[in-house]
N, C-alpha and C. Protein backbone atom coordinates (compact mmCIF):
# COMPACT_ATOMS: atom_id res chain seq x y z
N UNK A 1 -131.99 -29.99 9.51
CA UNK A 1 -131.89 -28.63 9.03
C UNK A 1 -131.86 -28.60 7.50
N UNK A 2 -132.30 -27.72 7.00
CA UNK A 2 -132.63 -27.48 5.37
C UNK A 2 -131.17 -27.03 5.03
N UNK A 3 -130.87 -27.58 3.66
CA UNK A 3 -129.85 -26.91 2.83
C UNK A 3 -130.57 -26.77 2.15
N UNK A 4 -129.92 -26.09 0.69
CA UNK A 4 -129.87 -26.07 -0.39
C UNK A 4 -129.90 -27.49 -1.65
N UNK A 5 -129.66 -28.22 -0.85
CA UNK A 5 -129.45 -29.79 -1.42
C UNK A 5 -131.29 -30.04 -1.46
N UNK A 6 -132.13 -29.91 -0.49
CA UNK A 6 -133.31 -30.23 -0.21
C UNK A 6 -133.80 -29.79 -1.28
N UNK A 7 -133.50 -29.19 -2.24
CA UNK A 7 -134.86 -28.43 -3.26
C UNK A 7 -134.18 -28.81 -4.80
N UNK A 8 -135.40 -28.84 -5.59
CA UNK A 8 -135.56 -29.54 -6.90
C UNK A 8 -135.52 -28.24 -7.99
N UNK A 9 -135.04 -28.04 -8.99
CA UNK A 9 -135.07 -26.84 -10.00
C UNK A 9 -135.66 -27.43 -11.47
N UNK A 10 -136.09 -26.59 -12.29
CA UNK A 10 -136.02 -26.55 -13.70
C UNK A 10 -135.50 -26.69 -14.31
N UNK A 11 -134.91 -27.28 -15.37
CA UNK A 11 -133.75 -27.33 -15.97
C UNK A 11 -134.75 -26.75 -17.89
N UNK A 12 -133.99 -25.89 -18.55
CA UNK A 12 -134.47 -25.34 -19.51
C UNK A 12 -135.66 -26.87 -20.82
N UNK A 13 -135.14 -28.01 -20.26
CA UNK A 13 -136.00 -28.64 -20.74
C UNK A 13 -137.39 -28.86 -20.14
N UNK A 14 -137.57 -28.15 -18.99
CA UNK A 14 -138.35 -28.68 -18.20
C UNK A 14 -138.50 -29.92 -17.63
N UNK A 15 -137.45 -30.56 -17.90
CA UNK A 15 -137.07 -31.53 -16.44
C UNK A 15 -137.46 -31.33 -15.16
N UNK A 16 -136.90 -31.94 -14.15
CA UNK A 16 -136.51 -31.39 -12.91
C UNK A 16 -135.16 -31.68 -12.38
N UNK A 17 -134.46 -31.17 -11.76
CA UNK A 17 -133.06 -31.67 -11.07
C UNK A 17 -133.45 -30.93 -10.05
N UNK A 18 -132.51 -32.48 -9.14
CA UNK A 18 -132.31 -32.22 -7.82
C UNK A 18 -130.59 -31.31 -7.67
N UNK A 19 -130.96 -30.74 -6.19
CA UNK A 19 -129.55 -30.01 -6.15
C UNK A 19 -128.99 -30.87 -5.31
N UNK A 20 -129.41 -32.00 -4.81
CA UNK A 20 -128.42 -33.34 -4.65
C UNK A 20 -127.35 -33.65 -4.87
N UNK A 21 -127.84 -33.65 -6.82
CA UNK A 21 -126.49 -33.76 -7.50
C UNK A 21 -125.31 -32.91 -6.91
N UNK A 22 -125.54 -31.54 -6.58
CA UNK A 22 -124.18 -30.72 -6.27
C UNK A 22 -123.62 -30.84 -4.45
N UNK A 23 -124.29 -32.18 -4.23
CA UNK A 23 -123.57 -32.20 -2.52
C UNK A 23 -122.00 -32.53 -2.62
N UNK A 24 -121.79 -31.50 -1.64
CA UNK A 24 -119.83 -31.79 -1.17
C UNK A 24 -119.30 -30.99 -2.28
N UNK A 25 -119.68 -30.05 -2.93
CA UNK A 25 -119.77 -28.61 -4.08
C UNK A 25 -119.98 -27.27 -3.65
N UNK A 26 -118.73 -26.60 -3.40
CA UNK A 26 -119.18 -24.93 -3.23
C UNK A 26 -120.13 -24.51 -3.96
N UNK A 27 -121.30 -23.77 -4.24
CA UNK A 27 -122.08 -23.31 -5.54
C UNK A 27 -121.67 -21.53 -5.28
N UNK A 28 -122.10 -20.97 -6.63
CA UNK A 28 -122.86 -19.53 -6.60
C UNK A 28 -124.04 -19.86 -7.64
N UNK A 29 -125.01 -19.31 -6.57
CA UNK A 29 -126.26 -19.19 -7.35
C UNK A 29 -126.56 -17.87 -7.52
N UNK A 30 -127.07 -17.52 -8.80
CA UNK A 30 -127.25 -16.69 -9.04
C UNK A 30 -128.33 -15.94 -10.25
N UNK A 31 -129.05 -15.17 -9.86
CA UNK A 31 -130.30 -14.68 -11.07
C UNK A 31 -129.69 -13.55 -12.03
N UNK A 32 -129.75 -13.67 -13.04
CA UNK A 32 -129.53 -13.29 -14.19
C UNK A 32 -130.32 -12.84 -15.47
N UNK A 33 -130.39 -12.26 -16.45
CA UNK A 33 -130.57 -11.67 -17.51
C UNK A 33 -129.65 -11.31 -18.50
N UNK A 34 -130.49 -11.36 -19.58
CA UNK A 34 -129.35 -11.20 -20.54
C UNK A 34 -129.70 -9.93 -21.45
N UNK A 35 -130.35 -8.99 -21.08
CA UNK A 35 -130.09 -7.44 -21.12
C UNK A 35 -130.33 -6.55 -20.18
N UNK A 36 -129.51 -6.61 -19.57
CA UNK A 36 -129.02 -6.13 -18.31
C UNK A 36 -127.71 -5.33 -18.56
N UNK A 37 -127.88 -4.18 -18.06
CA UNK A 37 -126.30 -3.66 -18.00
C UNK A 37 -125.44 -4.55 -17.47
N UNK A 38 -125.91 -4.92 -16.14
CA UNK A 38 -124.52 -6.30 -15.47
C UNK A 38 -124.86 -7.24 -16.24
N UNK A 39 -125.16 -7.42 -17.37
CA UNK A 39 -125.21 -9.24 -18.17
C UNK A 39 -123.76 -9.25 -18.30
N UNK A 40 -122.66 -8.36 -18.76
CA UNK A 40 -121.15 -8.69 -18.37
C UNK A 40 -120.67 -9.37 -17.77
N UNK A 41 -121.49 -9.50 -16.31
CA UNK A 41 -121.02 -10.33 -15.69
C UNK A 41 -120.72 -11.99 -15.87
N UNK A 42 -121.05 -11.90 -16.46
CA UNK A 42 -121.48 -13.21 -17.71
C UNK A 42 -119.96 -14.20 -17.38
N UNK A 43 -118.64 -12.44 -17.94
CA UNK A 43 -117.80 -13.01 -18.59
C UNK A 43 -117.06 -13.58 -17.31
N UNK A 44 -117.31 -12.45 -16.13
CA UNK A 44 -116.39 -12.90 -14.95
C UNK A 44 -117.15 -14.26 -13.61
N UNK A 45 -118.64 -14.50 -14.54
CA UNK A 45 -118.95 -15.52 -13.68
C UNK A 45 -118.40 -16.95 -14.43
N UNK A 46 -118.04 -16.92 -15.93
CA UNK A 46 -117.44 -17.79 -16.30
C UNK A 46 -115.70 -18.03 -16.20
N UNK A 47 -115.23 -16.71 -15.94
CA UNK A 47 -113.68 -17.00 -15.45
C UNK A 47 -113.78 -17.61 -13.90
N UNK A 48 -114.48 -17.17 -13.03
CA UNK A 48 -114.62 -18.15 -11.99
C UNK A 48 -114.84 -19.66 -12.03
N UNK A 49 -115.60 -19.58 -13.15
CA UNK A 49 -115.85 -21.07 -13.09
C UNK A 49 -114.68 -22.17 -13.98
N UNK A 50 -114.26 -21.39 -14.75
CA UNK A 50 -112.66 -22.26 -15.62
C UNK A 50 -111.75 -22.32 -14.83
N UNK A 51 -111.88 -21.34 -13.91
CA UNK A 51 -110.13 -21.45 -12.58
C UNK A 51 -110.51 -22.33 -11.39
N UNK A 52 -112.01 -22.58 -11.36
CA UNK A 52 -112.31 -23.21 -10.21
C UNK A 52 -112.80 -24.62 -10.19
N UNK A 53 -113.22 -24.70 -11.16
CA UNK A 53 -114.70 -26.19 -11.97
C UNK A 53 -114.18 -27.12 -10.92
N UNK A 54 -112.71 -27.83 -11.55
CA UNK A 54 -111.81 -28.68 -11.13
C UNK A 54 -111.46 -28.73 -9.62
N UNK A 55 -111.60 -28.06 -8.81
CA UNK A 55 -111.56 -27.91 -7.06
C UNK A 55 -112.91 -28.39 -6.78
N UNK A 56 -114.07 -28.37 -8.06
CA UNK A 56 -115.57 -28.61 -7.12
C UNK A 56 -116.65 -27.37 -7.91
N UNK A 57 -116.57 -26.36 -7.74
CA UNK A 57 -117.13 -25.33 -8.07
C UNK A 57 -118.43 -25.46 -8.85
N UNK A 58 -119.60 -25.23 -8.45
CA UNK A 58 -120.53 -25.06 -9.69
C UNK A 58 -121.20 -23.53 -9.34
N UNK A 59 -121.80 -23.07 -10.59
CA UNK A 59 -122.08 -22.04 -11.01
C UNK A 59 -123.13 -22.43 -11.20
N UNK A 60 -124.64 -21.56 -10.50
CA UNK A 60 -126.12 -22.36 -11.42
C UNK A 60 -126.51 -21.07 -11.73
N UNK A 61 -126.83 -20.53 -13.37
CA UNK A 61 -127.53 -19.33 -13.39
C UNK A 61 -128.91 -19.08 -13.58
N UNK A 62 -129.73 -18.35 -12.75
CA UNK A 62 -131.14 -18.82 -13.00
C UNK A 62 -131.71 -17.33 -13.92
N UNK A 63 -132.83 -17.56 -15.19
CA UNK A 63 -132.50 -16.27 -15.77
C UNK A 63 -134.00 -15.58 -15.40
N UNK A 64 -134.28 -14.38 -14.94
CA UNK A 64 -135.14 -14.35 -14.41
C UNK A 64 -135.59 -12.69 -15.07
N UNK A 65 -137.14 -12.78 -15.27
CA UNK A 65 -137.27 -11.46 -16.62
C UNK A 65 -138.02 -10.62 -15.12
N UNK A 66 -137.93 -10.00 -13.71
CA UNK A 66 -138.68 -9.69 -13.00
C UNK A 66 -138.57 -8.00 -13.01
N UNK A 67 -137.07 -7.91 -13.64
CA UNK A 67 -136.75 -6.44 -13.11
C UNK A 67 -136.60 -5.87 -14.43
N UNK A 68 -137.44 -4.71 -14.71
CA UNK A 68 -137.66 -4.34 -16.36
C UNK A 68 -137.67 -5.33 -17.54
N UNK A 69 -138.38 -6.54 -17.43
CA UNK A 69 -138.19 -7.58 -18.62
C UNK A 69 -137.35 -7.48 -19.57
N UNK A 70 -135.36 -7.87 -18.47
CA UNK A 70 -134.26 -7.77 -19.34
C UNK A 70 -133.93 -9.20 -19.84
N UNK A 71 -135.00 -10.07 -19.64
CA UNK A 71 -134.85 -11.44 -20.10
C UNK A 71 -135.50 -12.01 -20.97
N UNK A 72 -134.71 -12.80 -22.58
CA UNK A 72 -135.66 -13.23 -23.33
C UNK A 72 -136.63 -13.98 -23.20
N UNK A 73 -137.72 -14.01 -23.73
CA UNK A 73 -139.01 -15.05 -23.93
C UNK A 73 -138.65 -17.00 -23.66
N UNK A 74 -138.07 -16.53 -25.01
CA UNK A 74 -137.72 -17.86 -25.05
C UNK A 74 -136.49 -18.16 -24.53
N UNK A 75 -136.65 -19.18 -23.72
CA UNK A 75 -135.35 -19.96 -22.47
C UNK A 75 -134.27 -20.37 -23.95
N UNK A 76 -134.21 -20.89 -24.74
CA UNK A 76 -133.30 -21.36 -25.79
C UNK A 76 -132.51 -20.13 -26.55
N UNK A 77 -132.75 -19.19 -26.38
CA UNK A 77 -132.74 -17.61 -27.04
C UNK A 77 -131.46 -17.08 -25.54
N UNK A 78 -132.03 -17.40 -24.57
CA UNK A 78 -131.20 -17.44 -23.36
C UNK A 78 -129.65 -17.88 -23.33
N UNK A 79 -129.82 -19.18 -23.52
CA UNK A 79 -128.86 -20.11 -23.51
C UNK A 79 -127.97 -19.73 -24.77
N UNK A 80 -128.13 -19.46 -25.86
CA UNK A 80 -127.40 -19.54 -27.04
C UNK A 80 -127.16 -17.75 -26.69
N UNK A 81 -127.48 -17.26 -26.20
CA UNK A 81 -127.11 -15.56 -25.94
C UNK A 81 -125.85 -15.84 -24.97
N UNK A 82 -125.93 -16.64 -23.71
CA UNK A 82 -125.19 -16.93 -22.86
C UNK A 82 -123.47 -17.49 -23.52
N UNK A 83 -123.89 -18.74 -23.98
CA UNK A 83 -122.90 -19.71 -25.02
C UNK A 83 -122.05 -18.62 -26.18
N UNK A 84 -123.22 -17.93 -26.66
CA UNK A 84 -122.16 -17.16 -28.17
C UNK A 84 -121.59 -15.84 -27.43
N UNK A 85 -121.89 -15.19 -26.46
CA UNK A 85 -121.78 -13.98 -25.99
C UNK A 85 -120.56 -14.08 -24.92
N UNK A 86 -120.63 -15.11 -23.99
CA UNK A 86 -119.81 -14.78 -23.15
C UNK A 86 -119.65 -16.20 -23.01
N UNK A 87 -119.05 -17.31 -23.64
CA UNK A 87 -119.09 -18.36 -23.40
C UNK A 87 -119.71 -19.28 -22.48
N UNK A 88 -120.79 -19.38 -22.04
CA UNK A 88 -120.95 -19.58 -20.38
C UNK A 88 -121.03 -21.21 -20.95
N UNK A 89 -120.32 -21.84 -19.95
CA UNK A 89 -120.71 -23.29 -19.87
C UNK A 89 -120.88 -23.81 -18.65
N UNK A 90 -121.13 -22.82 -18.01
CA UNK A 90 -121.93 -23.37 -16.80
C UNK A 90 -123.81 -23.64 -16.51
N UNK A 91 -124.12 -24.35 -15.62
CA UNK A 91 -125.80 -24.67 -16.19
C UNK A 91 -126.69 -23.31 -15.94
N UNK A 92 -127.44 -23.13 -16.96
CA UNK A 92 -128.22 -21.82 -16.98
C UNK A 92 -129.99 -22.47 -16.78
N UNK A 93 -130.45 -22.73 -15.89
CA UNK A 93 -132.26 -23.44 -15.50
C UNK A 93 -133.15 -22.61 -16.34
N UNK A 94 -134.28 -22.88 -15.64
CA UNK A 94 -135.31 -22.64 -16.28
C UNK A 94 -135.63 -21.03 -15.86
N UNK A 95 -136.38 -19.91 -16.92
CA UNK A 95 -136.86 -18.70 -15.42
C UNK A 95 -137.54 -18.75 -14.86
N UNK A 96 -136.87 -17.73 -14.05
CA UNK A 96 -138.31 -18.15 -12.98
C UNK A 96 -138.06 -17.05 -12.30
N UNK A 97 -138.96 -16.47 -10.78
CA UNK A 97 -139.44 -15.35 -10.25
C UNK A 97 -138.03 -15.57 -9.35
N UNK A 98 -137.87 -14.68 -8.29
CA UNK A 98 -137.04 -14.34 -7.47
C UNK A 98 -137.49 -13.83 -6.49
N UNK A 99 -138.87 -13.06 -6.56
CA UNK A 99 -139.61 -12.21 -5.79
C UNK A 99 -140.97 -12.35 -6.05
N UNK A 100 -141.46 -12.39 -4.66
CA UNK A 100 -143.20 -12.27 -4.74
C UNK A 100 -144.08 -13.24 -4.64
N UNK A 101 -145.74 -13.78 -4.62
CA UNK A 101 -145.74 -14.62 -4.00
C UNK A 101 -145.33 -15.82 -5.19
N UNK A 102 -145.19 -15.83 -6.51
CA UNK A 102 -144.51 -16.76 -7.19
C UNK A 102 -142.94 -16.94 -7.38
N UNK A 103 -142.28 -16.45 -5.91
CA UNK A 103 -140.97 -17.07 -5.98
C UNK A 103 -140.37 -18.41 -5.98
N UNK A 104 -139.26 -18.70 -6.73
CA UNK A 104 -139.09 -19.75 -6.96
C UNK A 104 -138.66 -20.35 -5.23
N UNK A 105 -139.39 -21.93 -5.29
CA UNK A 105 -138.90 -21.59 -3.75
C UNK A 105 -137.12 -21.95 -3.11
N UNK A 106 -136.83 -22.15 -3.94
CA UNK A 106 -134.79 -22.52 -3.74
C UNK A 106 -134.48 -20.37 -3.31
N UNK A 107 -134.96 -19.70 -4.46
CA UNK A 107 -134.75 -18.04 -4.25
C UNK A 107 -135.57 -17.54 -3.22
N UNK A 108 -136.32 -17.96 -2.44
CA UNK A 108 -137.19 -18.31 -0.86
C UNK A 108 -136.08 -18.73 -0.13
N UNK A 109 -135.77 -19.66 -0.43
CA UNK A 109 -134.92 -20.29 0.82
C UNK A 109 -133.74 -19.11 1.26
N UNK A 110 -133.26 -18.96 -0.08
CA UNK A 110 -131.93 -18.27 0.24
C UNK A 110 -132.04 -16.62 0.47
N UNK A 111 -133.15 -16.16 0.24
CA UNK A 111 -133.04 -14.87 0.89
C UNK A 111 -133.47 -14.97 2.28
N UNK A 112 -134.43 -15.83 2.71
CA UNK A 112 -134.29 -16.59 4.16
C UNK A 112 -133.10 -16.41 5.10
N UNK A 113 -132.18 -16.89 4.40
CA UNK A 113 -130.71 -17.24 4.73
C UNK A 113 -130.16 -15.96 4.48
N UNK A 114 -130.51 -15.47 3.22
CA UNK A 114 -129.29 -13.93 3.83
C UNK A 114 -129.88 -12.64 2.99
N UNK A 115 -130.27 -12.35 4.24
CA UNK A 115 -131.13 -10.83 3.93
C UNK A 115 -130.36 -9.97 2.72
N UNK A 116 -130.77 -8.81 2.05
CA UNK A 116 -130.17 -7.93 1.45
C UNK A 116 -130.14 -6.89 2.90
N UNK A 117 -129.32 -5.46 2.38
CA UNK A 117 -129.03 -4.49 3.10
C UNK A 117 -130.40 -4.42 3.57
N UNK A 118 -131.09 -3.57 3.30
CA UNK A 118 -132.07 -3.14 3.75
C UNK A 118 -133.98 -4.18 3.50
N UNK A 119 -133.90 -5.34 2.84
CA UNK A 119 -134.57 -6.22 3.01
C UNK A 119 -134.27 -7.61 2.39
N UNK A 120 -134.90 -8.97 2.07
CA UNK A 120 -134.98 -10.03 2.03
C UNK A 120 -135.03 -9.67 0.57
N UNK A 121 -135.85 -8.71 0.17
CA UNK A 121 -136.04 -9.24 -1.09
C UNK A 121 -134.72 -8.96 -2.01
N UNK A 122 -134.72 -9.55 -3.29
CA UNK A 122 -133.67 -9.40 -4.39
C UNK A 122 -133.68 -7.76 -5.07
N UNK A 123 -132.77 -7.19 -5.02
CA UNK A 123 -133.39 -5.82 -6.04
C UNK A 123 -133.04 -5.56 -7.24
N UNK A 124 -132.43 -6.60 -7.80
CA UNK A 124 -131.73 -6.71 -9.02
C UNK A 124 -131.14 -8.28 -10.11
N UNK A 125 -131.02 -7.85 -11.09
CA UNK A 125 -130.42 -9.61 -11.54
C UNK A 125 -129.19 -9.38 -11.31
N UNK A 126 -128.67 -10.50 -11.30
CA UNK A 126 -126.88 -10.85 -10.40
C UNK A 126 -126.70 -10.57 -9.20
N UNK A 127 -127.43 -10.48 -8.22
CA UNK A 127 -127.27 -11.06 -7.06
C UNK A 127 -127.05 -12.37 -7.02
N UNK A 128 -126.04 -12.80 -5.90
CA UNK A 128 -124.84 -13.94 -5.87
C UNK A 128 -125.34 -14.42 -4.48
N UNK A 129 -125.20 -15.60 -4.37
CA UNK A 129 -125.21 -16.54 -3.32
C UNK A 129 -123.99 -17.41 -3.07
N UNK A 130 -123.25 -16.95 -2.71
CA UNK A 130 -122.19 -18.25 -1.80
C UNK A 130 -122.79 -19.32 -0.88
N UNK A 131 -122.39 -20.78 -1.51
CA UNK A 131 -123.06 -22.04 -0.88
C UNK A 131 -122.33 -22.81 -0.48
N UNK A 132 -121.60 -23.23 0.91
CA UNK A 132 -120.67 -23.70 0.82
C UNK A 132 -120.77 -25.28 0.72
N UNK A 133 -119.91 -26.70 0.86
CA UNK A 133 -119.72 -27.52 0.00
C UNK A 133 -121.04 -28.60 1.16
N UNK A 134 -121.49 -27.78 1.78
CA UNK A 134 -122.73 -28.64 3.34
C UNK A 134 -123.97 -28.29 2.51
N UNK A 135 -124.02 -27.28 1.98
CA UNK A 135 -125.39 -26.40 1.39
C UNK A 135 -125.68 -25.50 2.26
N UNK A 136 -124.79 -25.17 3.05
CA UNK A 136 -125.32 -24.07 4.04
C UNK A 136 -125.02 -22.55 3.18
N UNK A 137 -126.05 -21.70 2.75
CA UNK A 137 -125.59 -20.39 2.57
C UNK A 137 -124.56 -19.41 3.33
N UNK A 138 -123.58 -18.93 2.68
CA UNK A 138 -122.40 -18.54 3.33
C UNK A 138 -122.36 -16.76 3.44
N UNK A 139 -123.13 -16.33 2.29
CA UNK A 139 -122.18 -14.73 1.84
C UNK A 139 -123.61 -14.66 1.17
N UNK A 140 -124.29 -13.82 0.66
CA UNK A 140 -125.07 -12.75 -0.63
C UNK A 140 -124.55 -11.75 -0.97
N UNK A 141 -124.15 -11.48 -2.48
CA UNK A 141 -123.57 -10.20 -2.65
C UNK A 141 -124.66 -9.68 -3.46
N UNK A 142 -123.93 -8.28 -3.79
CA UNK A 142 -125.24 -7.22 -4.08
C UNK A 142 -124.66 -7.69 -5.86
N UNK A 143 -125.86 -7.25 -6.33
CA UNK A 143 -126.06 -6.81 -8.09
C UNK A 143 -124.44 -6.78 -8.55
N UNK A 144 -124.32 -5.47 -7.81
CA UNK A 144 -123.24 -5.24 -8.95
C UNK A 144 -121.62 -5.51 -7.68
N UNK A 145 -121.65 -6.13 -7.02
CA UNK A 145 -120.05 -7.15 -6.75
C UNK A 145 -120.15 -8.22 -7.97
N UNK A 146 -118.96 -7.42 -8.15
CA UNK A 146 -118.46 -7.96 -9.52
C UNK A 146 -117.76 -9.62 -9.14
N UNK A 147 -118.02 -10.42 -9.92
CA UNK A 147 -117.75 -12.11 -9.70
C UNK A 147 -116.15 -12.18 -8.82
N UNK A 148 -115.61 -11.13 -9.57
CA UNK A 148 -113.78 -11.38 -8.98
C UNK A 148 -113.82 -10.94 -8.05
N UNK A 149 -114.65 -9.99 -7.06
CA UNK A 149 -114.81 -10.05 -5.52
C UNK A 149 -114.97 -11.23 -4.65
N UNK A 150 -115.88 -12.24 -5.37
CA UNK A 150 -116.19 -13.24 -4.37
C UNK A 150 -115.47 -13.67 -4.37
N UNK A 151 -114.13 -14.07 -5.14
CA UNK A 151 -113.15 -15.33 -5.40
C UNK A 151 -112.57 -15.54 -4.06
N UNK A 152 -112.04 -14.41 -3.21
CA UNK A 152 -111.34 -14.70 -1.71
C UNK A 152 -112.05 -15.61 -0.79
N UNK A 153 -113.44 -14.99 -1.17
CA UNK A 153 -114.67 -15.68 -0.10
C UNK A 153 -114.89 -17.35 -0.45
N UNK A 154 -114.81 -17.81 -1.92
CA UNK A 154 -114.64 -18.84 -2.85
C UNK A 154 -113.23 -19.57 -2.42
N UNK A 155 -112.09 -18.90 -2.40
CA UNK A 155 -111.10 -19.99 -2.00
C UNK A 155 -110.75 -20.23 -0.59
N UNK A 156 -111.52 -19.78 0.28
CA UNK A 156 -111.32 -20.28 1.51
C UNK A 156 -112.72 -21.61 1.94
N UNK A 157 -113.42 -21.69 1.02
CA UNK A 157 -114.70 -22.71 0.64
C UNK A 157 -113.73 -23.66 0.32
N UNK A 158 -112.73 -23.35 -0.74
CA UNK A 158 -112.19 -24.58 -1.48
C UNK A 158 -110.93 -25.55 -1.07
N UNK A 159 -110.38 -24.61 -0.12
CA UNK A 159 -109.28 -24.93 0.96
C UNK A 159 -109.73 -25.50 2.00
């Protein structure tokens, strides 16, 4: 059976990483922008990740320009928006699509795994994926569930 472990990402150098690395690791994955009304979320996807890192926790943010091009050009413009703005020190990849036939295929897999309300596809940046520590997708939250909602759903992953 497929996890999440099975698939390879971008990393802003254009590397590749495997999500290997994060086996026996709760994740939230999640697509992002950084002018976005929810780019805030920024601040509460990084308080999740300082209260949690240490139990396991990773955070992967993927930044993705699909929905009104709220995402910079340049991936490095990204990262240093992320870092000076809302501290994020969690890993921020390469962009990439979320929707359509150039979806990334890891953001394939997981709408696979958990429909939105009314379809598969994404309708927004910050939609959240709960992954629990197998790679099995657990939870999708919408756009705007704010990061400190998931935490209940997050510490019963970590327990």
């Amino acid at each position: 059976m497929k996890t999440v472990y099975d698939f390879t990402v971008k990393m802003t150098n254009g590397e590749n990483k495997s999500l290997k690395e994060y086996k026996g690791k709760p994740l939230i994955i999640v697509n992002t922008a950084s002018k976005c009304g929810l780019t805030p979320q920024f601040k509460g996807l990084q308080e999740l990740y300082d209260k949690y890192k240490e139990q396991g926790l990773e955070i992967l943010g993927f930044p993705c320009d699909q929905f009104n091009n709220q995402e910079f050009d340049n991936i490095d413009e990204t990262t240093q928006f992320c870092q000076v703005n809302y501290g994020v020190t969690f890993p921020i990849f390469a962009k990439i699509n979320v929707n359509g036939d150039g979806a990334d295929p890891l953001f394939a897999y997981l709408k696979d795994q958990k429909k939105g309300l009314l379809s598969k596809n994404i309708k927004w940046n910050f939609t959240k994926f709960l992954v629990d520590s197998n790679g099995k997708v657990i939870e999708r939250y919408a756009p705007t569930t704010e990061p400190q909602k998931i935490e209940n759903d997050l510490i019963h992953l970590l327990s």
